[in-house]
N, C-alpha and C. Protein backbone atom coordinates (compact mmCIF):
# COMPACT_ATOMS: atom_id res chain seq x y z
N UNK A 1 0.84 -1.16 0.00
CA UNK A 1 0.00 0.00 0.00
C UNK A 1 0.89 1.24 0.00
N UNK A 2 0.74 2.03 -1.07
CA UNK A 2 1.47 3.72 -1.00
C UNK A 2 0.68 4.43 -1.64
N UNK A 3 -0.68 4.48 -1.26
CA UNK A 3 -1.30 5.60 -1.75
C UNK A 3 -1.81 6.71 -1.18
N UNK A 4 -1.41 7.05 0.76
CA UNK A 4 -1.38 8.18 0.99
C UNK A 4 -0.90 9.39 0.79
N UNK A 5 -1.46 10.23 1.53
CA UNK A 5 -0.67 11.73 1.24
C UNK A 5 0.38 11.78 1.99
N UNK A 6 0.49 11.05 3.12
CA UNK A 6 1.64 11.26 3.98
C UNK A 6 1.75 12.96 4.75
N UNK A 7 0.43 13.51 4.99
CA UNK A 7 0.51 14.77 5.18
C UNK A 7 1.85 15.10 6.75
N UNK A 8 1.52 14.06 7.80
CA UNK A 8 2.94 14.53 8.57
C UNK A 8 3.83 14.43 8.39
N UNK A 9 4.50 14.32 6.83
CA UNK A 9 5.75 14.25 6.52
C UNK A 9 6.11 15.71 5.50
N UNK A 10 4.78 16.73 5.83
CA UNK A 10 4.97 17.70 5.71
C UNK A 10 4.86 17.66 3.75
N UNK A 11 6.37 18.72 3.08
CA UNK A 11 6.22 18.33 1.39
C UNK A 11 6.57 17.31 0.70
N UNK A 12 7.38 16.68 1.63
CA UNK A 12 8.14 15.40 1.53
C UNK A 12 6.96 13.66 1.02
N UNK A 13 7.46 13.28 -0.69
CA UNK A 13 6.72 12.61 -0.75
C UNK A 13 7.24 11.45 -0.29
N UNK A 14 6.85 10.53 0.63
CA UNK A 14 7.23 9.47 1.66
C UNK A 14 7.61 8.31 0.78
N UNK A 15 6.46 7.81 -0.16
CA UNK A 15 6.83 6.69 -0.70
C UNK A 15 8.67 6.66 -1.46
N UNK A 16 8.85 7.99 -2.06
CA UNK A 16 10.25 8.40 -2.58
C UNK A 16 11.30 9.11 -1.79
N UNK A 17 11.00 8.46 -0.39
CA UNK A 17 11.99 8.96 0.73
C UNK A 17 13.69 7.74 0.32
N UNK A 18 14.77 8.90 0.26
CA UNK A 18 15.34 7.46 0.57
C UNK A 18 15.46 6.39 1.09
N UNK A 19 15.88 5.01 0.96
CA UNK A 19 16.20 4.25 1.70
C UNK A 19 17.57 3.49 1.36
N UNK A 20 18.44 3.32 2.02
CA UNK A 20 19.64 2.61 1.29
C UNK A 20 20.20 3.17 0.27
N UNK A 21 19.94 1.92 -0.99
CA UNK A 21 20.65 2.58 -1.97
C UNK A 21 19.43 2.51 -3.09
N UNK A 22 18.27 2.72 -2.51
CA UNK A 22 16.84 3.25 -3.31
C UNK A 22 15.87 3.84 -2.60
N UNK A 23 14.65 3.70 -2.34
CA UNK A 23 13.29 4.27 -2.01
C UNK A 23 12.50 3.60 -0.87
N UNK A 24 11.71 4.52 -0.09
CA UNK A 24 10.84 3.43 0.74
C UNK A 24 9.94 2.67 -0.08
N UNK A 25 9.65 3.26 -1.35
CA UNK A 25 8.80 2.00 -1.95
C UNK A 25 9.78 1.14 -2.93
N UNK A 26 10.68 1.22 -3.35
CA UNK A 26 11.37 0.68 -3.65
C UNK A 26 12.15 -0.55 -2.66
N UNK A 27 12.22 -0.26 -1.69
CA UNK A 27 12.83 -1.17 -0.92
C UNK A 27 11.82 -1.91 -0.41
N UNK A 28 10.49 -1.81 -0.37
CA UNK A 28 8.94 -2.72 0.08
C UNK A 28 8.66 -3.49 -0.80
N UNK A 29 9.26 -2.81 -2.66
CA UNK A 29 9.13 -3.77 -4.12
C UNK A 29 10.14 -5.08 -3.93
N UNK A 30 10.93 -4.55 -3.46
CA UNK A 30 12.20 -5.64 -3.86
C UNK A 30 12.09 -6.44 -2.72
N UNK A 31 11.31 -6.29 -1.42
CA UNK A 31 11.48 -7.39 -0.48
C UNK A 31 9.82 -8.42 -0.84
N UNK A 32 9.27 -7.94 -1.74
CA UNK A 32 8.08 -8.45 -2.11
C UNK A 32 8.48 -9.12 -3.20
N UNK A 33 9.27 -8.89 -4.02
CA UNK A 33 9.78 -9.63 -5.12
C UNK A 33 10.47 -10.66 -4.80
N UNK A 34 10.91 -10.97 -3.80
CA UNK A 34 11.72 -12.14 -3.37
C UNK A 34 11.03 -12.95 -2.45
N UNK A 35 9.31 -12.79 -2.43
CA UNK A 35 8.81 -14.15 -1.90
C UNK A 35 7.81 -14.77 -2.63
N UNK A 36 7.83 -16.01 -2.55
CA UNK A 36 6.88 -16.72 -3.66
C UNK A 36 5.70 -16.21 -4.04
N UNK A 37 5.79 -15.29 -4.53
CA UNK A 37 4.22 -14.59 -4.66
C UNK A 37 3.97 -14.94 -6.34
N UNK A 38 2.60 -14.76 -7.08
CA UNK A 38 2.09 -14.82 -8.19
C UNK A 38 2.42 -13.07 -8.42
N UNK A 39 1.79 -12.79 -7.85
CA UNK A 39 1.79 -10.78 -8.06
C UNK A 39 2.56 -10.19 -7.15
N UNK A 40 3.25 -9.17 -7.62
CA UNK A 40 3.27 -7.86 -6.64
C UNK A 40 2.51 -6.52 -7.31
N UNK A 41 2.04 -6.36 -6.27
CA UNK A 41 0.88 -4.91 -6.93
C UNK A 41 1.01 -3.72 -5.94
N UNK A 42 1.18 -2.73 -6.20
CA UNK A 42 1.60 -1.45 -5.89
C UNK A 42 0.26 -0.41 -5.85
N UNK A 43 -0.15 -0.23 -5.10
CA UNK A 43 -1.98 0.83 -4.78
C UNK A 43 -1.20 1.69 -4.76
N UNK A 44 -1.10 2.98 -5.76
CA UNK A 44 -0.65 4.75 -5.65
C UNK A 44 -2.35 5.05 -5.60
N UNK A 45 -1.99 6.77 -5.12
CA UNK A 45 -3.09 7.04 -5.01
C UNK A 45 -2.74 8.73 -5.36
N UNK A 46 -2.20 9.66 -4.22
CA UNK A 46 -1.99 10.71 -3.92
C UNK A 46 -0.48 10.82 -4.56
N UNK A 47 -0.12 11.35 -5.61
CA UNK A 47 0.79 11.80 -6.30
C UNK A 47 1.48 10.55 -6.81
N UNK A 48 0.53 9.96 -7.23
CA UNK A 48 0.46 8.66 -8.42
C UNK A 48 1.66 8.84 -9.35
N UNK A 49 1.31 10.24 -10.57
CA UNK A 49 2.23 10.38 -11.59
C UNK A 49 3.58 10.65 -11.16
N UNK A 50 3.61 11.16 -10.34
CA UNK A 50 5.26 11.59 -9.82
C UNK A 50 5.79 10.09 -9.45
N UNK A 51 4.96 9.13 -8.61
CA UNK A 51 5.56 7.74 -7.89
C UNK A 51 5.63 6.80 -9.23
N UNK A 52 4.35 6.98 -9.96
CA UNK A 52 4.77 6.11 -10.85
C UNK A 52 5.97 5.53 -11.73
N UNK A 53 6.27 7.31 -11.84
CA UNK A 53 7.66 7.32 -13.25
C UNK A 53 8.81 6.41 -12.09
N UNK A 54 8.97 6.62 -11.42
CA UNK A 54 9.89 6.21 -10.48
C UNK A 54 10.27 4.55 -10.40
N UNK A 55 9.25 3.78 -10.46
CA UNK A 55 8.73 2.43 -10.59
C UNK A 55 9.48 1.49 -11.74
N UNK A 56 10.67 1.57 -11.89
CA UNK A 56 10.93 0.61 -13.02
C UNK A 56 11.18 -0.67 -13.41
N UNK A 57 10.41 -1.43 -12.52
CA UNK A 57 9.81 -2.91 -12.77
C UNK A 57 8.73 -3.09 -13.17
N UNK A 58 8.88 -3.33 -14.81
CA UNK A 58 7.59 -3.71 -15.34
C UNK A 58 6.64 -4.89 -15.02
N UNK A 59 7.09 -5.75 -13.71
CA UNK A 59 6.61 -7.11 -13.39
C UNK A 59 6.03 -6.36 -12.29
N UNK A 60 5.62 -5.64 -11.80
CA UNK A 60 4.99 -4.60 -10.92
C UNK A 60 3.97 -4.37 -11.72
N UNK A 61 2.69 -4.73 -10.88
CA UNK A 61 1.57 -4.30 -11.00
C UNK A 61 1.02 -3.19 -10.44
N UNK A 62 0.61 -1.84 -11.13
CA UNK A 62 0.49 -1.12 -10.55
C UNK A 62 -1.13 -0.84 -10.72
N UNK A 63 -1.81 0.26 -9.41
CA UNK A 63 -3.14 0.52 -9.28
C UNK A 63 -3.76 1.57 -8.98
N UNK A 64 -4.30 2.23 -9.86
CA UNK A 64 -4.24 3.70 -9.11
C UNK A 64 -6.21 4.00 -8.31
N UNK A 65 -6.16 4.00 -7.00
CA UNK A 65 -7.04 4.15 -6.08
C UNK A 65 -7.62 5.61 -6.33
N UNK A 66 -8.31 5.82 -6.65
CA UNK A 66 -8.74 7.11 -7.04
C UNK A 66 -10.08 7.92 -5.86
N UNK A 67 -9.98 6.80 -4.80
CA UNK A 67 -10.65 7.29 -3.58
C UNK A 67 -9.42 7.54 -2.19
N UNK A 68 -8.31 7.12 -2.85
CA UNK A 68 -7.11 7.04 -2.12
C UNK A 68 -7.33 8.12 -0.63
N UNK A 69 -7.72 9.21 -0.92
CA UNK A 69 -7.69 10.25 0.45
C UNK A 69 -9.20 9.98 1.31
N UNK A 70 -9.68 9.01 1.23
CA UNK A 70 -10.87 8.52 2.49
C UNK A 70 -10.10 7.34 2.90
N UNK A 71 -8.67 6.59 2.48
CA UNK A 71 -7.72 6.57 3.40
C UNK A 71 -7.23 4.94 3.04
N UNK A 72 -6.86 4.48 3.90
CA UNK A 72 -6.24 2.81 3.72
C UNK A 72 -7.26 1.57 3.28
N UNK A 73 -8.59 1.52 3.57
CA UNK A 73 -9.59 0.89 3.40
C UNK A 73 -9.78 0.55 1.93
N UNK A 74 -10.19 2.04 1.23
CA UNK A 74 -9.91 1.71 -0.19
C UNK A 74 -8.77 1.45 -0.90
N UNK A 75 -7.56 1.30 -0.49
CA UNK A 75 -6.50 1.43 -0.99
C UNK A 75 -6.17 -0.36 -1.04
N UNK A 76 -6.76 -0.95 0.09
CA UNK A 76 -6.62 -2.50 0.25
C UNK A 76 -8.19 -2.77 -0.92
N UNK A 77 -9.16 -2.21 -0.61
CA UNK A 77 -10.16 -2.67 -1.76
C UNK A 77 -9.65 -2.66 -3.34
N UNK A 78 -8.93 -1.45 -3.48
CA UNK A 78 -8.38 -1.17 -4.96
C UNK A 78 -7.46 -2.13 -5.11
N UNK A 79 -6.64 -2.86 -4.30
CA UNK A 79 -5.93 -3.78 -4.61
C UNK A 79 -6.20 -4.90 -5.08
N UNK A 80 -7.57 -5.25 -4.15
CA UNK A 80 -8.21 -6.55 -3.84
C UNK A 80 -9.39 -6.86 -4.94
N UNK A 81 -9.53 -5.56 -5.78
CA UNK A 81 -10.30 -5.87 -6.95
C UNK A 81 -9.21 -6.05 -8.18
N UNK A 82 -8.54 -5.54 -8.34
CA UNK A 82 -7.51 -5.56 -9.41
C UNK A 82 -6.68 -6.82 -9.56
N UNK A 83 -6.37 -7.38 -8.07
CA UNK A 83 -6.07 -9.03 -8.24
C UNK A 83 -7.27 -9.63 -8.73
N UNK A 84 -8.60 -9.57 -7.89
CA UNK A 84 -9.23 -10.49 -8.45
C UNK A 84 -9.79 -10.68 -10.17
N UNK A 85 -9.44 -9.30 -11.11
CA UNK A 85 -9.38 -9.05 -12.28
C UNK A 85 -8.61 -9.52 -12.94
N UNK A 86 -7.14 -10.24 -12.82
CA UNK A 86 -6.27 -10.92 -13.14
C UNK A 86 -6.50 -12.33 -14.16
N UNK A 87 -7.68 -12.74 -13.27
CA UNK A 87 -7.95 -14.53 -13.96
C UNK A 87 -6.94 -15.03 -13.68
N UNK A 88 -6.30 -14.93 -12.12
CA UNK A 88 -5.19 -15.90 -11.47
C UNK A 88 -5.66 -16.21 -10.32
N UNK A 89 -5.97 -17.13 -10.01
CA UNK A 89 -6.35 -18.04 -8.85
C UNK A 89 -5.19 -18.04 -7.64
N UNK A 90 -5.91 -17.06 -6.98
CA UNK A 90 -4.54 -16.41 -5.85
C UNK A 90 -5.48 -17.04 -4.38
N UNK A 91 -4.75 -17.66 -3.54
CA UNK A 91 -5.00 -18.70 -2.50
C UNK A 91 -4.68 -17.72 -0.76
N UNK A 92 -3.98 -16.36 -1.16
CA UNK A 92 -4.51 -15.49 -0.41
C UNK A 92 -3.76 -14.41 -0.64
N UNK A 93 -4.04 -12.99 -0.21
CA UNK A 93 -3.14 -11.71 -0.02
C UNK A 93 -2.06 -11.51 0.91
N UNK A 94 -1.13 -10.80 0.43
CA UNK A 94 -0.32 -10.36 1.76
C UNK A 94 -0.37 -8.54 1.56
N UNK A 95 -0.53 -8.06 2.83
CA UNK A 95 -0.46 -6.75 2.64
C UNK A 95 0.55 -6.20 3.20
N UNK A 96 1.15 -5.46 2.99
CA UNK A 96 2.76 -4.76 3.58
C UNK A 96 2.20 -2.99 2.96
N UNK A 97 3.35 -2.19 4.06
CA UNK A 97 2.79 -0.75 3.61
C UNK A 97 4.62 -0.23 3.73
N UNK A 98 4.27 0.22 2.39
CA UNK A 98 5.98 1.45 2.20
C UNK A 98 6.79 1.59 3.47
N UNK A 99 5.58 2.45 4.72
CA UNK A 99 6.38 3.33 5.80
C UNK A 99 6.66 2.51 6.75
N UNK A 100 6.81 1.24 6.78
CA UNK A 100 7.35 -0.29 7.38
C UNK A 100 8.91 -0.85 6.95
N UNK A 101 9.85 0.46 6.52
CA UNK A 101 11.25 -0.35 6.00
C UNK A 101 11.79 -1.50 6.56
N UNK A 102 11.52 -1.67 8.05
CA UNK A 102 12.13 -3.01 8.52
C UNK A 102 11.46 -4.18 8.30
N UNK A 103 11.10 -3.78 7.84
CA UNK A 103 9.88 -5.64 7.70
C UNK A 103 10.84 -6.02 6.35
N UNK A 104 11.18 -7.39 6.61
CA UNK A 104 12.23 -7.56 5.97
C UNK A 104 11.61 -9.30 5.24
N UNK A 105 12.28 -9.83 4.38
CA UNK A 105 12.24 -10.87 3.63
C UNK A 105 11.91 -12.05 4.64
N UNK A 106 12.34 -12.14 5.83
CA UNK A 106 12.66 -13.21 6.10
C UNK A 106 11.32 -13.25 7.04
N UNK A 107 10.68 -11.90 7.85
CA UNK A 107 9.23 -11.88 8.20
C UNK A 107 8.33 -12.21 8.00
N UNK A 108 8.35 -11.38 6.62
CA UNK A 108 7.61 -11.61 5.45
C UNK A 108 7.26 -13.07 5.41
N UNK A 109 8.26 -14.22 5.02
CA UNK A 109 8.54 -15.40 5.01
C UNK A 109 7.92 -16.12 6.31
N UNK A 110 8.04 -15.48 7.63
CA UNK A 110 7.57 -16.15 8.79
C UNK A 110 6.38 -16.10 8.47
N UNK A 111 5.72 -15.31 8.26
CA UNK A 111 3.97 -15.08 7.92
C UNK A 111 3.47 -15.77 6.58
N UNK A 112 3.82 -16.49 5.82
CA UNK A 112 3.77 -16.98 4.84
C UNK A 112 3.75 -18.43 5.14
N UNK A 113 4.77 -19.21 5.88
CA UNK A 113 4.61 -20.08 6.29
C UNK A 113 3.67 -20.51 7.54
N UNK A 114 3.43 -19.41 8.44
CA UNK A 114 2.24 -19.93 9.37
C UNK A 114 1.21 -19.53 8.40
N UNK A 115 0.88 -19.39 7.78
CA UNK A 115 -0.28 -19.51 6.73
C UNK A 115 -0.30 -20.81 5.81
N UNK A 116 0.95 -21.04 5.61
CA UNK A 116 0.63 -22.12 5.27
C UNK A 116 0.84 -23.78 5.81
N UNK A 117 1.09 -23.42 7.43
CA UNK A 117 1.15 -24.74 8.18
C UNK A 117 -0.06 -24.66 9.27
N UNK A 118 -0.89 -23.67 9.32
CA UNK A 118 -2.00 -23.70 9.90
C UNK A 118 -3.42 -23.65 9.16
N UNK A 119 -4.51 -23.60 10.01
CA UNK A 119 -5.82 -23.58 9.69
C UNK A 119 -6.80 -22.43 9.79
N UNK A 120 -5.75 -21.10 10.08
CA UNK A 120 -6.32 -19.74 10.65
C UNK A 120 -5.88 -19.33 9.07
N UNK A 121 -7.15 -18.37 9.31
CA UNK A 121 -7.36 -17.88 7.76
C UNK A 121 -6.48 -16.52 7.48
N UNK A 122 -6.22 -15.78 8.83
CA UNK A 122 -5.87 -14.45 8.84
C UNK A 122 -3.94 -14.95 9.18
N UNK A 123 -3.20 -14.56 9.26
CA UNK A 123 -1.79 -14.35 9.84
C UNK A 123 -1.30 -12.95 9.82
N UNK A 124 -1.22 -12.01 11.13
CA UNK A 124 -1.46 -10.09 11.07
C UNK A 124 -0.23 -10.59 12.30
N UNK A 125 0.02 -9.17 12.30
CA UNK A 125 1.53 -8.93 13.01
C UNK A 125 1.01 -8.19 14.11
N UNK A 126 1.29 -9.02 15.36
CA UNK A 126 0.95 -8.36 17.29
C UNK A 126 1.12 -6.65 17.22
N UNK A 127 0.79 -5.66 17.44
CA UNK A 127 1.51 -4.47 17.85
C UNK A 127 0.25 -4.52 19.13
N UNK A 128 0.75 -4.89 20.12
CA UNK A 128 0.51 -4.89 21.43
C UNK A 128 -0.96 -5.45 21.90
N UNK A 129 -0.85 -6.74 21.40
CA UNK A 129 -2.07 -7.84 21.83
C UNK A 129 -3.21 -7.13 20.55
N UNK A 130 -2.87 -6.66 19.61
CA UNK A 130 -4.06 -6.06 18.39
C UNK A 130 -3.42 -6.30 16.87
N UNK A 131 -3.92 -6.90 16.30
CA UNK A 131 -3.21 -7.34 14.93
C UNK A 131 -3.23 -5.96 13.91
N UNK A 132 -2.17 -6.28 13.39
CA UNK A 132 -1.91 -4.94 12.22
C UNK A 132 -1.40 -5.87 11.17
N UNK A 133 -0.82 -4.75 9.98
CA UNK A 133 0.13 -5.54 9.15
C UNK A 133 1.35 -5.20 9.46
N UNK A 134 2.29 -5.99 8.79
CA UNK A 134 2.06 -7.00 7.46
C UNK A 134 0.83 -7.93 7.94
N UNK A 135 -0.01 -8.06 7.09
CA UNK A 135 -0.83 -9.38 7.40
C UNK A 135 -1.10 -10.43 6.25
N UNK A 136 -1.66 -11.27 6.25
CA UNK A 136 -1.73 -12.26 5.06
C UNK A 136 -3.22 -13.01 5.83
N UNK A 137 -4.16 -11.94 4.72
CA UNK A 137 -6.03 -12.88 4.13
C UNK A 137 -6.06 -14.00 3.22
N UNK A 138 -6.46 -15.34 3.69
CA UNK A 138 -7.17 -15.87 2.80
C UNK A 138 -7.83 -15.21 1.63
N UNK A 139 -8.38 -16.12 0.81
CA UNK A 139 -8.79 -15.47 -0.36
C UNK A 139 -10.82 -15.58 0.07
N UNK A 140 -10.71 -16.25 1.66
CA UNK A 140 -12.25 -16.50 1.72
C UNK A 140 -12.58 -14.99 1.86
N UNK A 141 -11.82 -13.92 2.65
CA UNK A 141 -12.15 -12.69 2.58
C UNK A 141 -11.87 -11.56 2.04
N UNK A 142 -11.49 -11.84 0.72
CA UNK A 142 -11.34 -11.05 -0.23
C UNK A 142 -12.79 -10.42 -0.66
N UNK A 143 -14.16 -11.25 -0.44
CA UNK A 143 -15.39 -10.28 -0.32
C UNK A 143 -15.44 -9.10 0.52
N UNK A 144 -14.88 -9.36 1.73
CA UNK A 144 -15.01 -8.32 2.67
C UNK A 144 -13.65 -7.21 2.47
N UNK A 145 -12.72 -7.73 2.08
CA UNK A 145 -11.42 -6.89 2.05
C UNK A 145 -11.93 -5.96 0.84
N UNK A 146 -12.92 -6.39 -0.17
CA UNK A 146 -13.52 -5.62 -1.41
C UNK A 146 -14.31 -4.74 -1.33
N UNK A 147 -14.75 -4.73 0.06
CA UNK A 147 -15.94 -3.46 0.33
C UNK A 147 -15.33 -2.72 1.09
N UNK A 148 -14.18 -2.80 1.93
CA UNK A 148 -13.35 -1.49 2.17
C UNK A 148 -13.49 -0.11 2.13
N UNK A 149 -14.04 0.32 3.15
CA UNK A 149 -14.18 1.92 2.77
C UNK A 149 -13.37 2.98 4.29
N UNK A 150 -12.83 2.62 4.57
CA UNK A 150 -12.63 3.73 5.86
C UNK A 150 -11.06 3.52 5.69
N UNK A 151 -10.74 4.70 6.62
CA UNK A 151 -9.21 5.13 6.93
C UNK A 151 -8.49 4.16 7.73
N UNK A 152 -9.25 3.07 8.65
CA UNK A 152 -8.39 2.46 9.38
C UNK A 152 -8.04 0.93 8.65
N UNK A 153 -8.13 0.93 7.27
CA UNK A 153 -7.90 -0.83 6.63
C UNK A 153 -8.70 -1.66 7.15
N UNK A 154 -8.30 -2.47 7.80
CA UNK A 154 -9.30 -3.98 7.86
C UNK A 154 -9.30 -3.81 9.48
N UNK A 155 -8.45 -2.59 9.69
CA UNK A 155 -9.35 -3.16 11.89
C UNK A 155 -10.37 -3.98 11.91
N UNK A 156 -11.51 -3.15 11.96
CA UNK A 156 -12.88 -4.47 12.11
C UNK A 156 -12.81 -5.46 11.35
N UNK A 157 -12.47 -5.82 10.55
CA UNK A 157 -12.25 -7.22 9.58
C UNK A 157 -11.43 -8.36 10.47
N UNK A 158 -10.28 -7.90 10.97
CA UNK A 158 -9.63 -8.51 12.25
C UNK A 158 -10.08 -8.76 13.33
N UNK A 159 -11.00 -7.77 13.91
CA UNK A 159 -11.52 -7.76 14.72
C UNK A 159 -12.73 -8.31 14.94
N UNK A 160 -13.32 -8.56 13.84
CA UNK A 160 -14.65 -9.53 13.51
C UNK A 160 -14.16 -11.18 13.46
N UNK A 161 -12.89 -10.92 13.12
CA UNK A 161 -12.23 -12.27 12.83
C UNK A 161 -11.19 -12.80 13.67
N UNK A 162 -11.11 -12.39 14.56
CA UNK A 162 -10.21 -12.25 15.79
C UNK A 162 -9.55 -14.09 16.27
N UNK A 163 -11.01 -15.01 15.88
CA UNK A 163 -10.80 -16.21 16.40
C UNK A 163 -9.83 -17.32 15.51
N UNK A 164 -10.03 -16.44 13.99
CA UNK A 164 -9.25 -16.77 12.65
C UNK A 164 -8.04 -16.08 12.70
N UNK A 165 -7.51 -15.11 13.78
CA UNK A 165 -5.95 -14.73 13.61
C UNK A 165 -5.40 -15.46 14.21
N UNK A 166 -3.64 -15.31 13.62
CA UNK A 166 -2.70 -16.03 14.26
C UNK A 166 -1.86 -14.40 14.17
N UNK A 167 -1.30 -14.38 15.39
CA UNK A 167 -0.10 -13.20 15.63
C UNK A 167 0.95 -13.61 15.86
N UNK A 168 1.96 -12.40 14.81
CA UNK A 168 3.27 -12.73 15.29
C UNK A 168 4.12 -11.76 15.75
N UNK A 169 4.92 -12.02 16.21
CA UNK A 169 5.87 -10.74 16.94
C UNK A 169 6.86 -10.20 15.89
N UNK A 170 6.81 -9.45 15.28
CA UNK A 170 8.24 -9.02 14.43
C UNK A 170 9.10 -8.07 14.97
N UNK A 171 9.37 -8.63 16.38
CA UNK A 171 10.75 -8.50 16.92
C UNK A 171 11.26 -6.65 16.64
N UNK A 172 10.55 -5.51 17.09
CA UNK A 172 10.19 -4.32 16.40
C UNK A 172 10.37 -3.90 15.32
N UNK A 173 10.65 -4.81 13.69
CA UNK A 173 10.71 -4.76 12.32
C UNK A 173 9.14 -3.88 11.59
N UNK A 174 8.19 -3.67 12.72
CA UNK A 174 7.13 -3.22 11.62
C UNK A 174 6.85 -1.77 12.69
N UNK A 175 7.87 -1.09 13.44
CA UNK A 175 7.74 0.06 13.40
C UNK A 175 7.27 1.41 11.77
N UNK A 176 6.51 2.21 12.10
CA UNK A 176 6.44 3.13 11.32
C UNK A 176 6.18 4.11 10.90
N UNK A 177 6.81 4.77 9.82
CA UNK A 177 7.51 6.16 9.92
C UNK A 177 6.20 7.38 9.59
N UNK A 178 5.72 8.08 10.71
CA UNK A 178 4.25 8.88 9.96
C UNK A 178 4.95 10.06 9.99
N UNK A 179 6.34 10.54 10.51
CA UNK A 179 6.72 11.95 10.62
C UNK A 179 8.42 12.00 10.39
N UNK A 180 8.80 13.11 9.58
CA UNK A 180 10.39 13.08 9.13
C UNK A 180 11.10 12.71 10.40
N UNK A 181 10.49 12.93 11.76
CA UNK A 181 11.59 12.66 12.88
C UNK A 181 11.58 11.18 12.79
N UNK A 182 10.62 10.64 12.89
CA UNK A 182 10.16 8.87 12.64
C UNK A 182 11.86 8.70 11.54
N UNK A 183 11.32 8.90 10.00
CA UNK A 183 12.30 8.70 8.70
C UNK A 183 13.89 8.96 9.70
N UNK A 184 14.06 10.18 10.25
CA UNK A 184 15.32 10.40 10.49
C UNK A 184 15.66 9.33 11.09
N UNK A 185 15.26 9.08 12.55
CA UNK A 185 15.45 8.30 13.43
C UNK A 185 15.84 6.93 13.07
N UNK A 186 14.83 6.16 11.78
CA UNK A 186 15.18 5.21 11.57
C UNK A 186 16.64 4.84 10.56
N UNK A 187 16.66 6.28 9.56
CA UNK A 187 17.57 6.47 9.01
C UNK A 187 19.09 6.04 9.80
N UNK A 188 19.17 6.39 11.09
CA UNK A 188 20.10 6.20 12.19
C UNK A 188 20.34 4.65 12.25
N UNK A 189 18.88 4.06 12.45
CA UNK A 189 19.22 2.97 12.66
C UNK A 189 19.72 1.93 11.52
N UNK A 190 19.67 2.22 10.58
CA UNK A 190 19.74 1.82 9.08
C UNK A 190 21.13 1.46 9.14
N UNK A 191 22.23 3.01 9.35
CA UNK A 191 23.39 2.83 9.21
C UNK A 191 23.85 1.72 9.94
């Protein structure tokens, strides 16, 4: 997901913040590209044309959310219709968001496999006994992930489904960045 405005990051467009030796969305592409996935798909929303040009993996699916500023909700719906437009028989989603640089390959990977050695439909990442992402939906709720409309993503979807999560700890890897002091700070930790 990078289709906010990122307004507490002031003029600064977030998704094209550095990271390393590329981008915060650039560095969320390339750790998504390296797990068994069918797709990677990219939701822009709020300064689309500027993020787009930037994007130069044509194996990147990109999506442009055009309700993007009523917030994260549609931004997972715009996703979740555009896979299912594909005519690829996808067995579930994983969702990851840009301003998450530490969430790393091998997380990613932890949540992938308890999805696929259990019987819980949901696999969402603990931030303090309440599931967030990264998370990974079955494809049974891709109806509900499709009607999406509010700023907070799938809270209630989790929360309706609470008995179908499995949580995991990512060891503080899914801290994230809503303000340049956030970016700086982690920038620190980077080095």
């Amino acid at each position: 997901m990078s289709a906010g405005a990122s307004t507490r990051m002031g003029s600064a467009i977030k998704q094209l913040l550095p990271w390393g030796d590329t981008t915060l969305l650039g560095n969320a592409i390339a750790c998504a590209k390296r797990l068994p996935c069918k797709t990677v798909t990219v939701v822009l929303g709020c300064h689309a044309d500027v993020i787009q040009k930037k994007i130069r993996d044509e194996e990147v699916q990109i999506v442009y959310n055009e309700n993007w500023a009523s917030g994260l909700g549609t931004s997972i719906s715009s996703g979740i219709k555009a896979l299912t437009k594909n005519n690829i028989e996808y067995e579930a989603v994983l969702i990851l968001l840009v301003d998450q640089p530490f969430i790393d390959t091998s997380y990613l990977n932890l949540l992938i496999n308890n999805y696929l050695n259990h019987d819980k439909g949901i696999i969402a990442t603990n931030y303090f006994n309440r599931a967030g992402v990264p998370a990974i939906f079955d494809k049974i709720y891709f109806p509900e992930l499709e009607n999406l409309n509010a700023d907070y993503g799938a809270r209630d979807l989790l929360k309706k489904y609470e008995k179908e999560v499995i949580l995991l700890n990512s060891e503080g890897k899914a801290q994230d960045m809503d303000t340049m002091d956030d970016y700086h700070n982690a920038l620190k930790l980077l080095k």
